[in-house]
PDB file of N, CA and C in Angstrom:
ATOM      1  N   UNK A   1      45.047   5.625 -48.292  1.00  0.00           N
ATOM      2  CA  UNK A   1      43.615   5.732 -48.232  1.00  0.00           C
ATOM      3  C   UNK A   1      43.091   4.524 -47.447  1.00  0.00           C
ATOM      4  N   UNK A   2      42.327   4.904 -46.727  1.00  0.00           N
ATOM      5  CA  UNK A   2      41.645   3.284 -45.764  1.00  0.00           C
ATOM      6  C   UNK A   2      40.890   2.919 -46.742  1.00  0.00           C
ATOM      7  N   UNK A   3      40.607   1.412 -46.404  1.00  0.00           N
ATOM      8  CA  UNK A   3      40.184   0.918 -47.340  1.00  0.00           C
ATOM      9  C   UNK A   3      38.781   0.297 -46.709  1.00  0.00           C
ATOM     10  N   UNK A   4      37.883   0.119 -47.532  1.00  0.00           N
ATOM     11  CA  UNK A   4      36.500  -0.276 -47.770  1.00  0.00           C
ATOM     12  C   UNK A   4      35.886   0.944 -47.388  1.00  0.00           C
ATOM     13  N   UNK A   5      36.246   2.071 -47.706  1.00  0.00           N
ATOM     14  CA  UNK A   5      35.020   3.029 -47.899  1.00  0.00           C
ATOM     15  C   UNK A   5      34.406   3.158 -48.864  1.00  0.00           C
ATOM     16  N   UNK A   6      33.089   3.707 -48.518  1.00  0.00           N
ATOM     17  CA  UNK A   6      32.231   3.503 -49.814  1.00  0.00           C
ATOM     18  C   UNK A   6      31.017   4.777 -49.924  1.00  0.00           C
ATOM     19  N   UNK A   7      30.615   4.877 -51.144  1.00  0.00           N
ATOM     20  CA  UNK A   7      29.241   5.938 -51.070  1.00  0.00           C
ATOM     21  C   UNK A   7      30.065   7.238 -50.523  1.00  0.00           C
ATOM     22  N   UNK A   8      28.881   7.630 -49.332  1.00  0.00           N
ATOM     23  CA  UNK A   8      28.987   9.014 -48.895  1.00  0.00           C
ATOM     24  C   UNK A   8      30.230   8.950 -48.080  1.00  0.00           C
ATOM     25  N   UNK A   9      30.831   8.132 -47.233  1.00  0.00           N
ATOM     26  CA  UNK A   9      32.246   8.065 -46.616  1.00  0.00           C
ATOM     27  C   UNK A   9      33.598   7.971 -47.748  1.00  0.00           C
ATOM     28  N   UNK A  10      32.977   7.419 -48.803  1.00  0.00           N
ATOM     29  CA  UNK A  10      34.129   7.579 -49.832  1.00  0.00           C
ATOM     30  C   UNK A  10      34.677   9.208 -50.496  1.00  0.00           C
ATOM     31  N   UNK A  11      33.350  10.024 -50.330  1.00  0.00           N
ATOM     32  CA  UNK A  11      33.005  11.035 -51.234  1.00  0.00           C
ATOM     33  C   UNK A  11      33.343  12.146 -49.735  1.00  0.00           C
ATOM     34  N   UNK A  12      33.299  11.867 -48.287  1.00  0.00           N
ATOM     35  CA  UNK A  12      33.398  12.438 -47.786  1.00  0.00           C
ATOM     36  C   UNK A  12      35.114  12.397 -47.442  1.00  0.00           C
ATOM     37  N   UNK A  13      35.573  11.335 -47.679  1.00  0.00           N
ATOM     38  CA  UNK A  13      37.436  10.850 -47.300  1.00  0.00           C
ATOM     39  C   UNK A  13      37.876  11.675 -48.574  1.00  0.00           C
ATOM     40  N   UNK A  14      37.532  11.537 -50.059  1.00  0.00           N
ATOM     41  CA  UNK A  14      38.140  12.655 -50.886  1.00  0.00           C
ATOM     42  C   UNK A  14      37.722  14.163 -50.689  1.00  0.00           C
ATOM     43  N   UNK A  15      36.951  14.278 -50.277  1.00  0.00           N
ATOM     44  CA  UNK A  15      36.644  15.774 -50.325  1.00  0.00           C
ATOM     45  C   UNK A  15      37.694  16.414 -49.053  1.00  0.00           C
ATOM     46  N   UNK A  16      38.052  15.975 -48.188  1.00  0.00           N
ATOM     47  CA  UNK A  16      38.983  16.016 -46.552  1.00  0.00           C
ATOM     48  C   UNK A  16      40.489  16.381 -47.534  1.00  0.00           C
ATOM     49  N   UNK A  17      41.088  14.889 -47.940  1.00  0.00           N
ATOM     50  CA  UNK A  17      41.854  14.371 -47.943  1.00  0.00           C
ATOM     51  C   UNK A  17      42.441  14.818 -49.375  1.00  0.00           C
ATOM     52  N   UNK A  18      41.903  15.442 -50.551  1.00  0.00           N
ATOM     53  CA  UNK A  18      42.168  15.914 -51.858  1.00  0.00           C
ATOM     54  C   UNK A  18      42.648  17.312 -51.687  1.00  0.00           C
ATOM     55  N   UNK A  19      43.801  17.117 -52.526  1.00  0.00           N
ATOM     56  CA  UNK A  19      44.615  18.504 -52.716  1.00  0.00           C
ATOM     57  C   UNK A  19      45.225  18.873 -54.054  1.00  0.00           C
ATOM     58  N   UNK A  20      45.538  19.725 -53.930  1.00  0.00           N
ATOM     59  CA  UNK A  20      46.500  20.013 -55.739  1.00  0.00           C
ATOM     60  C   UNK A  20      47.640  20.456 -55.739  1.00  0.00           C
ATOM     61  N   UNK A  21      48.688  19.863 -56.582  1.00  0.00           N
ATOM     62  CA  UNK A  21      49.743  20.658 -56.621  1.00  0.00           C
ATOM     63  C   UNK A  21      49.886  21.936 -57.383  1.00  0.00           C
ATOM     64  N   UNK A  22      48.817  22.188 -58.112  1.00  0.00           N
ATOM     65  CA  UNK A  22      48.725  23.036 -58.962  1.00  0.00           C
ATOM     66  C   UNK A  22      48.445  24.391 -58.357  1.00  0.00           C
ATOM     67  N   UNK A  23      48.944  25.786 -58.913  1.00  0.00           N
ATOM     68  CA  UNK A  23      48.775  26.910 -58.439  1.00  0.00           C
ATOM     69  C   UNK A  23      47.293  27.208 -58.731  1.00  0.00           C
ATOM     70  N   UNK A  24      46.947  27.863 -57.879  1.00  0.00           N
ATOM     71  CA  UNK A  24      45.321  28.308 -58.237  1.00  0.00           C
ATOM     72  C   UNK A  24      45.471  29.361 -58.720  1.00  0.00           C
ATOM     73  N   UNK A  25      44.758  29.642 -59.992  1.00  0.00           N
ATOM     74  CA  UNK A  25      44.383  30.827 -60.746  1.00  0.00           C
ATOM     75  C   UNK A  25      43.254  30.884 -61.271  1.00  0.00           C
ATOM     76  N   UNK A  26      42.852  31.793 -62.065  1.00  0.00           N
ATOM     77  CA  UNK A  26      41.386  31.942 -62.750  1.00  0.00           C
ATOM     78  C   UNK A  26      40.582  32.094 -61.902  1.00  0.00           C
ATOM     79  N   UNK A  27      40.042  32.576 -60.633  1.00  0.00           N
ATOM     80  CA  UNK A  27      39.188  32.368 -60.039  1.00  0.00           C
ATOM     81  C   UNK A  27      38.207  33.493 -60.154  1.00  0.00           C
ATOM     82  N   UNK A  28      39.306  34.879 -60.718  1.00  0.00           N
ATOM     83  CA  UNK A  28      38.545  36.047 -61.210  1.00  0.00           C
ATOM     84  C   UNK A  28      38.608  36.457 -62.714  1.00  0.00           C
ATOM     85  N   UNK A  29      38.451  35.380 -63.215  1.00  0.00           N
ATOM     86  CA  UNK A  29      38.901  35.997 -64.593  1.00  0.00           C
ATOM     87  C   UNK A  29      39.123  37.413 -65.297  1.00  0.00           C
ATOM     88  N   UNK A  30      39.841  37.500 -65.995  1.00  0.00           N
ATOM     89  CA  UNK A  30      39.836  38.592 -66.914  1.00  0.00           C
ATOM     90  C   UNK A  30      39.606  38.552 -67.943  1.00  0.00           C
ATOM     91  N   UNK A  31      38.686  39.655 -68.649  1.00  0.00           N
ATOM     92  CA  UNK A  31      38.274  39.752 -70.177  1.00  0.00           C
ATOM     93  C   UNK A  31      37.595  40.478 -70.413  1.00  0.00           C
ATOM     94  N   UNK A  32      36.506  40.195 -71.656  1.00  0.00           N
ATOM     95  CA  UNK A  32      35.270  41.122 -71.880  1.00  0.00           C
ATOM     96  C   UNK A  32      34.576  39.975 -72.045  1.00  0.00           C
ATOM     97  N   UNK A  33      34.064  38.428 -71.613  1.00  0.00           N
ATOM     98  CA  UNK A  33      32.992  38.000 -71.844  1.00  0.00           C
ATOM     99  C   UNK A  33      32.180  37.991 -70.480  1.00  0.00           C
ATOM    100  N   UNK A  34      30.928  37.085 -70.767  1.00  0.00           N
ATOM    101  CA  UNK A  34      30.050  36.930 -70.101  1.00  0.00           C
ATOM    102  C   UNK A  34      30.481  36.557 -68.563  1.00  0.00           C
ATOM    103  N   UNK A  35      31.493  35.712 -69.018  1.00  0.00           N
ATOM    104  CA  UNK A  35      32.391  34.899 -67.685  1.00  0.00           C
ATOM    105  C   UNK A  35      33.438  35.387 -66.757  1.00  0.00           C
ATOM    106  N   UNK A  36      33.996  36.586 -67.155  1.00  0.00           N
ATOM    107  CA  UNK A  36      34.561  37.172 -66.770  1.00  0.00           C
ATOM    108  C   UNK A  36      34.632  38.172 -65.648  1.00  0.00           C
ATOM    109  N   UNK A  37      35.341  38.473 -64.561  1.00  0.00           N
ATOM    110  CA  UNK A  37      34.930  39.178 -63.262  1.00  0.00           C
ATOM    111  C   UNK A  37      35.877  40.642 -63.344  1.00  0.00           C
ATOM    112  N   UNK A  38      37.079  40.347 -64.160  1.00  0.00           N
ATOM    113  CA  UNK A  38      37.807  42.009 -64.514  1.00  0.00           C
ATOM    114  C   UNK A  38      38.198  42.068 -65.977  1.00  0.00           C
ATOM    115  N   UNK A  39      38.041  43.690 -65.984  1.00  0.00           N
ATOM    116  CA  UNK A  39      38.519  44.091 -67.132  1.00  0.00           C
ATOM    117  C   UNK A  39      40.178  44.157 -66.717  1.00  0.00           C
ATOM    118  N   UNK A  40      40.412  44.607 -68.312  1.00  0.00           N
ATOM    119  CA  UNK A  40      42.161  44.578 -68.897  1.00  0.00           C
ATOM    120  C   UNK A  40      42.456  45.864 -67.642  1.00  0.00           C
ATOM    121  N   UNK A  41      42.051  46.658 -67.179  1.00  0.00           N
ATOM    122  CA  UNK A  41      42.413  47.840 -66.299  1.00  0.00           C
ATOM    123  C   UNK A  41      42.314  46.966 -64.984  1.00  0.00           C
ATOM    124  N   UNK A  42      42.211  45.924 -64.887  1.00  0.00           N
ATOM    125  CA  UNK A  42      42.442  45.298 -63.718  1.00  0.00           C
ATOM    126  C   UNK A  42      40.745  45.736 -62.688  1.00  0.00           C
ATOM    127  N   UNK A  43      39.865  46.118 -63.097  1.00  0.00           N
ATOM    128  CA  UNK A  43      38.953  46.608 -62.658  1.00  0.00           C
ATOM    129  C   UNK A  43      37.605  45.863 -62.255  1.00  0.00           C
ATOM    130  N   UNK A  44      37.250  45.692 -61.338  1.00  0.00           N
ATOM    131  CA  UNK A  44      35.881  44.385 -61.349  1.00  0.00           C
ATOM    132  C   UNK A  44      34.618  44.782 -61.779  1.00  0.00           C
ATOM    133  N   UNK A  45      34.005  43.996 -62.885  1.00  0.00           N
ATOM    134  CA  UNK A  45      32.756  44.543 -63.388  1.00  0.00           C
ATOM    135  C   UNK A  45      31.907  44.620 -62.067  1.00  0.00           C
ATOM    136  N   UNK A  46      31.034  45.700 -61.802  1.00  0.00           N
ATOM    137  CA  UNK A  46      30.416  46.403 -61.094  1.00  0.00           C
ATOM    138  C   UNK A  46      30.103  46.522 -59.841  1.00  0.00           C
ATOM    139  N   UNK A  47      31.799  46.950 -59.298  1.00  0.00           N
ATOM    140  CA  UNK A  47      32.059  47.477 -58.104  1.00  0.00           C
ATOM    141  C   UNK A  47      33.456  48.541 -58.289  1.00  0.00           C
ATOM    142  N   UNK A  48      32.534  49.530 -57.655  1.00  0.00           N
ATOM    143  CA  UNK A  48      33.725  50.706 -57.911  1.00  0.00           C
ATOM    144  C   UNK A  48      34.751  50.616 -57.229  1.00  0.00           C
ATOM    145  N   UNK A  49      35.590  51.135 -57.554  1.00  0.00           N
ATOM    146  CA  UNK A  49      36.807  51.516 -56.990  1.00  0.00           C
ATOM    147  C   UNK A  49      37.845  49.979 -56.296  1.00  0.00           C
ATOM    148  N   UNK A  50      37.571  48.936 -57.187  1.00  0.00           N
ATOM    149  CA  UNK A  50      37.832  47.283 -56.324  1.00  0.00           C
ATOM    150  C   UNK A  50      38.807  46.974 -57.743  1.00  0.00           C
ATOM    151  N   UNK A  51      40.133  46.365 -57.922  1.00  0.00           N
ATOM    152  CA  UNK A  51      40.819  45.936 -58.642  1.00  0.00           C
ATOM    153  C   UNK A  51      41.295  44.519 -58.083  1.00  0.00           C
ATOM    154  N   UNK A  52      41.690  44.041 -58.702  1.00  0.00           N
ATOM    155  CA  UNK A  52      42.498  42.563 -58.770  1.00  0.00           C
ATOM    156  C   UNK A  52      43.676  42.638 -59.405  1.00  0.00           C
ATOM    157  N   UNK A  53      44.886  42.319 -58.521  1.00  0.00           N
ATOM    158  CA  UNK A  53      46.120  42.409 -59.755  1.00  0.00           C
ATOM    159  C   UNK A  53      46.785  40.862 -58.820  1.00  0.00           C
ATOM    160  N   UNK A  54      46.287  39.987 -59.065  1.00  0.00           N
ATOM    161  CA  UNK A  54      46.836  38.892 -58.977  1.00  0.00           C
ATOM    162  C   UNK A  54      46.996  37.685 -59.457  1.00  0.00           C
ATOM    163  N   UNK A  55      47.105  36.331 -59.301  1.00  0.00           N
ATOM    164  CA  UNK A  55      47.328  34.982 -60.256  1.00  0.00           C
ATOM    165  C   UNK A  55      45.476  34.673 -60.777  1.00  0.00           C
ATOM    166  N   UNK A  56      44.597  35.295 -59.872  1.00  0.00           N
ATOM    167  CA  UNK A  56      44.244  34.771 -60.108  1.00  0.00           C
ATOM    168  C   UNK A  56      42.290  35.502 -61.453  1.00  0.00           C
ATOM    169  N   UNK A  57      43.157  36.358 -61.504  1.00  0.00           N
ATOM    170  CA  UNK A  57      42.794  36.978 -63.100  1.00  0.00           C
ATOM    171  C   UNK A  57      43.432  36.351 -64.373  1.00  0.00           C
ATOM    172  N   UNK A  58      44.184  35.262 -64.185  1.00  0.00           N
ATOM    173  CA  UNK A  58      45.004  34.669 -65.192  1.00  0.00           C
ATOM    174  C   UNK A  58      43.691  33.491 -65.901  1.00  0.00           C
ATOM    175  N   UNK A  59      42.969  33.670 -67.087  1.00  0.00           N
ATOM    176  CA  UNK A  59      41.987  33.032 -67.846  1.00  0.00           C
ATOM    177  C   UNK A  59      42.247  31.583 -67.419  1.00  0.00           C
ATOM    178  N   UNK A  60      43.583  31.318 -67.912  1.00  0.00           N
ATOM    179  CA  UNK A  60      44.162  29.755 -67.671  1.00  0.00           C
ATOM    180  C   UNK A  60      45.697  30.011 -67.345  1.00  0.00           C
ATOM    181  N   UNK A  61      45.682  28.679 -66.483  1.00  0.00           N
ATOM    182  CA  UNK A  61      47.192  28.427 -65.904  1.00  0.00           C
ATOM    183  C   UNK A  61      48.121  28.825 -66.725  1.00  0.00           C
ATOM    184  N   UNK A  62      49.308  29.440 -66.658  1.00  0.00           N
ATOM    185  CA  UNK A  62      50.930  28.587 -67.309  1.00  0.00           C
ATOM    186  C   UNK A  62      51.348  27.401 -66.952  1.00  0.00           C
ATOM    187  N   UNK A  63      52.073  27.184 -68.028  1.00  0.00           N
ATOM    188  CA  UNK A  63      52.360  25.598 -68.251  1.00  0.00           C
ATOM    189  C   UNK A  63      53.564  25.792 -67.386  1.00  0.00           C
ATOM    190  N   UNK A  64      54.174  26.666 -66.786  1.00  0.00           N
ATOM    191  CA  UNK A  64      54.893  26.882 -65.809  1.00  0.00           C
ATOM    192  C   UNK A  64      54.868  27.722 -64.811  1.00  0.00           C
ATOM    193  N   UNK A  65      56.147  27.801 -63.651  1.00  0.00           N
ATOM    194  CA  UNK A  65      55.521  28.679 -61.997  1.00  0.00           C
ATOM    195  C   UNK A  65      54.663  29.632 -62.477  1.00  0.00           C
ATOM    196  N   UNK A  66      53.836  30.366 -62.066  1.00  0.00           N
ATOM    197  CA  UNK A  66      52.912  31.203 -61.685  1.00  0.00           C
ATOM    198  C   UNK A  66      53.552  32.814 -61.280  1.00  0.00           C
ATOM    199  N   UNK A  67      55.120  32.930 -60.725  1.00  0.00           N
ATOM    200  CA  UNK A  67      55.166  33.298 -60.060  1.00  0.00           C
ATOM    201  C   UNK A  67      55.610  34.711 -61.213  1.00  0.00           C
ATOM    202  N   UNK A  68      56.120  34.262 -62.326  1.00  0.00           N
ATOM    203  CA  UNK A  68      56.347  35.446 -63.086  1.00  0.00           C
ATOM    204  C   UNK A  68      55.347  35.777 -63.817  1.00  0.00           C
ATOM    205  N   UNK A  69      53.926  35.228 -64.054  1.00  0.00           N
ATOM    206  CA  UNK A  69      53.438  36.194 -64.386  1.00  0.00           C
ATOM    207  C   UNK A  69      52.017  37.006 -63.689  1.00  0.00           C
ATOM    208  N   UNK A  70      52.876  36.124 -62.080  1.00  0.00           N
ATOM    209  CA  UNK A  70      51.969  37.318 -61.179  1.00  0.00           C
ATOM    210  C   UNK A  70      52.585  38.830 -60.952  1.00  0.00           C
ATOM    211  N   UNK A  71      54.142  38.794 -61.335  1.00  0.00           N
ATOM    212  CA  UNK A  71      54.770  40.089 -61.032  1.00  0.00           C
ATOM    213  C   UNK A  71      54.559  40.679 -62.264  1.00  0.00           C
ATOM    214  N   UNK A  72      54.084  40.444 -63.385  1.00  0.00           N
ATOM    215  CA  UNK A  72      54.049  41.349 -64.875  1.00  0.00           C
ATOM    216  C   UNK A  72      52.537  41.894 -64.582  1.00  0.00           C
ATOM    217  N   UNK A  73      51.807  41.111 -63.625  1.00  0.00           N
ATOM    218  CA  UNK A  73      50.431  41.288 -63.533  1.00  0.00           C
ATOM    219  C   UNK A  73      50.065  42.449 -62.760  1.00  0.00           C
ATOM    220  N   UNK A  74      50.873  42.229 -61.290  1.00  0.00           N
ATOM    221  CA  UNK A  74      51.928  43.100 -60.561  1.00  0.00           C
ATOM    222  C   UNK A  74      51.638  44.800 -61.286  1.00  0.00           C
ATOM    223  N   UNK A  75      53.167  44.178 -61.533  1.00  0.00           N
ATOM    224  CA  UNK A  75      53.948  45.959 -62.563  1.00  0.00           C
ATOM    225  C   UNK A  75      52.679  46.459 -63.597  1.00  0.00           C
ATOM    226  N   UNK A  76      52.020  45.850 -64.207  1.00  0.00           N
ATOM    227  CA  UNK A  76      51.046  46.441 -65.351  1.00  0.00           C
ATOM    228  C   UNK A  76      50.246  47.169 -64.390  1.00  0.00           C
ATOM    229  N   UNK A  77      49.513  46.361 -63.241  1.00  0.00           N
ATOM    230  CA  UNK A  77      48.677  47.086 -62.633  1.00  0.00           C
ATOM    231  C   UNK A  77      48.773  48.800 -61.767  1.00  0.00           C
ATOM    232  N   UNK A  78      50.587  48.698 -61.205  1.00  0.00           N
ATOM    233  CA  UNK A  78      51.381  49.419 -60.799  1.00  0.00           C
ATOM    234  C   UNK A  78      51.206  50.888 -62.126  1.00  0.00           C
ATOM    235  N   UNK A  79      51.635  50.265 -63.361  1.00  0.00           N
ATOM    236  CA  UNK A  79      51.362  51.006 -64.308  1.00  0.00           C
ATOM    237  C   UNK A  79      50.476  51.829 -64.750  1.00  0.00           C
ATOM    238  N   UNK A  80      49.042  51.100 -64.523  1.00  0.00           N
ATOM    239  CA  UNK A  80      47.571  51.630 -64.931  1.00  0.00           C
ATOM    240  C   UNK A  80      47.273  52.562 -63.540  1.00  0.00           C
ATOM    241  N   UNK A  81      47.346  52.659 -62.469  1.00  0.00           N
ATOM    242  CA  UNK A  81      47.274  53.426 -61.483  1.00  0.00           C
ATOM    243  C   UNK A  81      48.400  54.411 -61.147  1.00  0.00           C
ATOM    244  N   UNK A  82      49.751  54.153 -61.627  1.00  0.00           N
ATOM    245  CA  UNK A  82      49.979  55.037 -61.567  1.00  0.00           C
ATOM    246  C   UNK A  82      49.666  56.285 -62.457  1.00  0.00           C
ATOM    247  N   UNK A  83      49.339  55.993 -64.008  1.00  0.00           N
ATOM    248  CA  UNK A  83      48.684  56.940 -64.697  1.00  0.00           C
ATOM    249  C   UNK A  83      47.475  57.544 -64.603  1.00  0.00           C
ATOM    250  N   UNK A  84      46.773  56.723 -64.159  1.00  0.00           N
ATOM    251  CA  UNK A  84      45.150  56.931 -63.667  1.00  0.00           C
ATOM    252  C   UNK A  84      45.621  58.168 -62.403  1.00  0.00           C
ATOM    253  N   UNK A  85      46.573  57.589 -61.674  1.00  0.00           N
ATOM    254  CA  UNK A  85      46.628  58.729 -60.887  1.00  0.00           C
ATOM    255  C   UNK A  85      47.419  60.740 -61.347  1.00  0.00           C
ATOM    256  N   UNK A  86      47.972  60.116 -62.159  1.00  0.00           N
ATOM    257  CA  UNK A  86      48.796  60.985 -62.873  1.00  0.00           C
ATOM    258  C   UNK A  86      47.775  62.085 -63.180  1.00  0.00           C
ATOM    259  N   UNK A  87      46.564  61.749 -63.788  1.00  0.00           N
ATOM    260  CA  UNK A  87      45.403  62.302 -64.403  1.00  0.00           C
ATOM    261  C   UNK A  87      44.495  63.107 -63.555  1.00  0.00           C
ATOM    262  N   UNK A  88      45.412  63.230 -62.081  1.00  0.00           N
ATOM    263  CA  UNK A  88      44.099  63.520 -61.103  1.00  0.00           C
ATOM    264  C   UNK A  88      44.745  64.882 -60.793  1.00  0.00           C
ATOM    265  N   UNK A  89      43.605  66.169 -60.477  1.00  0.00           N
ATOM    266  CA  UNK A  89      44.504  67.124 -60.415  1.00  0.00           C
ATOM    267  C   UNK A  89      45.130  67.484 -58.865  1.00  0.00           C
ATOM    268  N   UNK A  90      46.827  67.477 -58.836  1.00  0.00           N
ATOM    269  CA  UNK A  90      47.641  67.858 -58.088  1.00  0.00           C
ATOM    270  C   UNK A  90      47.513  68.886 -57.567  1.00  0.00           C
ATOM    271  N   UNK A  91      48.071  69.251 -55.837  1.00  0.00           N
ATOM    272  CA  UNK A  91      47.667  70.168 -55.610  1.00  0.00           C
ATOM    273  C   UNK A  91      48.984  70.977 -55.626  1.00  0.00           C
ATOM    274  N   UNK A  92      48.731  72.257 -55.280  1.00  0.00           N
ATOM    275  CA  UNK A  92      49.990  73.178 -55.953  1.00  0.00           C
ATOM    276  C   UNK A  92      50.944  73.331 -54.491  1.00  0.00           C
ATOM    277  N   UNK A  93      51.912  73.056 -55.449  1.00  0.00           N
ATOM    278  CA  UNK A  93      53.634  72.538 -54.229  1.00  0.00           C
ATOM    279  C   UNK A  93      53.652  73.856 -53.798  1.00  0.00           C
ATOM    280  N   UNK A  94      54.034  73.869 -52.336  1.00  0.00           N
ATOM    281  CA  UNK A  94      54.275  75.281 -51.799  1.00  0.00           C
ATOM    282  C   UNK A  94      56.109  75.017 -50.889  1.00  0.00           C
ATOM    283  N   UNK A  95      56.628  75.710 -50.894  1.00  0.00           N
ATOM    284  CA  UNK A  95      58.073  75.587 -50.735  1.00  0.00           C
ATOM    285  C   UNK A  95      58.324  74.588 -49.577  1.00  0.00           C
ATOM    286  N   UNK A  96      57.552  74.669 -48.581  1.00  0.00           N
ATOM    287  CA  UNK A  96      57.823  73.498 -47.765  1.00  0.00           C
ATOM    288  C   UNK A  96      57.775  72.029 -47.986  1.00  0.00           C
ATOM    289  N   UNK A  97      57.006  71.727 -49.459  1.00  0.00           N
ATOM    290  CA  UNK A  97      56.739  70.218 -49.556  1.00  0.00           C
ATOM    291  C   UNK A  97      57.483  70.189 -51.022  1.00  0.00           C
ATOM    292  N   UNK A  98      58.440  71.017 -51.105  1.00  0.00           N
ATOM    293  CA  UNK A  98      59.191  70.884 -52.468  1.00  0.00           C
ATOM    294  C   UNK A  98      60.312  69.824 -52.048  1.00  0.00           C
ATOM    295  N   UNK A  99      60.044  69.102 -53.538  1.00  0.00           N
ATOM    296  CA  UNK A  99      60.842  68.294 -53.499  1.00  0.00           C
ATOM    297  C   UNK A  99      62.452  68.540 -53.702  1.00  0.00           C
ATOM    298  N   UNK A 100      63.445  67.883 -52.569  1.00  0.00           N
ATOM    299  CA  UNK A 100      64.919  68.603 -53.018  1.00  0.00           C
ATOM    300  C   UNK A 100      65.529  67.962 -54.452  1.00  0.00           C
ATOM    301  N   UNK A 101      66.081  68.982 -54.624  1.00  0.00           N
ATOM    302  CA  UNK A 101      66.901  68.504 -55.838  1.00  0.00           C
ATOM    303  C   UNK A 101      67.978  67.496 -56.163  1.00  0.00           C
ATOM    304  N   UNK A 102      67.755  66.716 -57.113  1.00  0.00           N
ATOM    305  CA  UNK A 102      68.762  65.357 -57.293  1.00  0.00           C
ATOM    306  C   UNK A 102      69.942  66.328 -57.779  1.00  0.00           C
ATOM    307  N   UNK A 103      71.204  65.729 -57.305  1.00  0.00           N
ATOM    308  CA  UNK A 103      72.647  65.785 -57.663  1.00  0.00           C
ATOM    309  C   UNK A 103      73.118  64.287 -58.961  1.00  0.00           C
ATOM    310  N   UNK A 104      73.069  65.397 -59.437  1.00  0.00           N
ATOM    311  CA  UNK A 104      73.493  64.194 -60.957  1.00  0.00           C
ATOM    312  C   UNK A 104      75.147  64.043 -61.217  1.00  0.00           C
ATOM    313  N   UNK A 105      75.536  62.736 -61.462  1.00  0.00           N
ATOM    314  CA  UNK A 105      77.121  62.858 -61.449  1.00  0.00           C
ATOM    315  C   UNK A 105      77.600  63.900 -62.193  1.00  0.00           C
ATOM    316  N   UNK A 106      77.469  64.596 -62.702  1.00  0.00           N
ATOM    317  CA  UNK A 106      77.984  65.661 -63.716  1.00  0.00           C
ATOM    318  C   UNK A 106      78.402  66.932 -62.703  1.00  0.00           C
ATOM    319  N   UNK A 107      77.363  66.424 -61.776  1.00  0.00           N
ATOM    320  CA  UNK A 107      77.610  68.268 -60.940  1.00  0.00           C
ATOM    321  C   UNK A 107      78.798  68.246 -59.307  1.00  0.00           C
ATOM    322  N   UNK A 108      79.110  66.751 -59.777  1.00  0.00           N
ATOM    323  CA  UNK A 108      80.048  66.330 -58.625  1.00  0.00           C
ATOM    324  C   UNK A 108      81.512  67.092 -58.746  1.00  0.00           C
ATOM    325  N   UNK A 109      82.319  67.593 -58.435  1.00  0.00           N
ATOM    326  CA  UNK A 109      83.611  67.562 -59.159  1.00  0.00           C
ATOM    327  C   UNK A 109      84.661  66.640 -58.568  1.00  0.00           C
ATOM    328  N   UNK A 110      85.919  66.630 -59.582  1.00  0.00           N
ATOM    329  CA  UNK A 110      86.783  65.205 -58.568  1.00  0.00           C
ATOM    330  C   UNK A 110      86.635  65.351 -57.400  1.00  0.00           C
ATOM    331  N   UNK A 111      87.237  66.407 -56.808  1.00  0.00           N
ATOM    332  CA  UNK A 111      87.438  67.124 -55.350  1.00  0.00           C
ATOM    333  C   UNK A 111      86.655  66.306 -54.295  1.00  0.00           C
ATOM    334  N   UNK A 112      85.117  66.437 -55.129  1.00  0.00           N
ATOM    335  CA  UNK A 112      84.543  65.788 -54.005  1.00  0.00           C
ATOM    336  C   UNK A 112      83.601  64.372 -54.114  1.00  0.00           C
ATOM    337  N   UNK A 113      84.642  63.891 -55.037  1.00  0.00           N
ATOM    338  CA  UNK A 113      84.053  62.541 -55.322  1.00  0.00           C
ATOM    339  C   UNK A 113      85.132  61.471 -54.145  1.00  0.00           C
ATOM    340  N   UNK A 114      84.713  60.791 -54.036  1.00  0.00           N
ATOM    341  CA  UNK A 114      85.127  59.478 -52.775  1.00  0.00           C
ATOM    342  C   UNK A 114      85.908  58.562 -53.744  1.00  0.00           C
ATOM    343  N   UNK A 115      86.783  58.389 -53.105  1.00  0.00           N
ATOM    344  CA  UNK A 115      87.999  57.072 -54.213  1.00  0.00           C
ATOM    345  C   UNK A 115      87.290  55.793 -53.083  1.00  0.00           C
TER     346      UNK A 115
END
């Protein structure tokens, strides 16, 4: 840090020069209070169709990396949309967009299994 700064050059050298090692989170909180920017569905109070599934819906830090429980944050969200989508009505499969059929080891015989 140079030295003899003072006042507004002091306040202007930390504001430049200040950083964190810390992961940033919370910036959208999640919950049901006043303070809060998403619900548990990952959903932002009042804007449609806008989710958040990242670190930084996390209320407060972990006391460790960040990084696992941005992927649980991740997969849950993965979870809630994929059911949300589940719920929507499908349109009806016509033979060209059928899906092919899985071969399950059972229906293999030795013959044509690979050593």
């Amino acid at each position: 840090m140079p030295g003899g700064l003072t006042g507004t050059d002091l306040e202007a050298y930390i504001r430049d020069a200040a950083s964190t090692c810390w992961h940033q989170v919370g910036t959208a909180k999640m919950g049901n209070d006043s303070t809060s920017v998403v619900d548990g569905r990952r959903k932002v109070y009042g804007v449609e169709n806008l989710r958040v599934a990242d670190g930084s819906i996390m209320p407060r830090i972990t006391t460790a990396n960040t990084m696992a429980p941005c992927v649980v944050i991740a997969e849950r969200a993965a979870e809630l949309l994929t059911g949300e989508h589940r719920q929507w009505p499908q349109p009806e499969a016509t033979e060209s967009a059928a899906m092919p059929t899985r071969i399950s080891p059972s229906s293999i015989s030795s013959d044509d299994a690979r050593t």
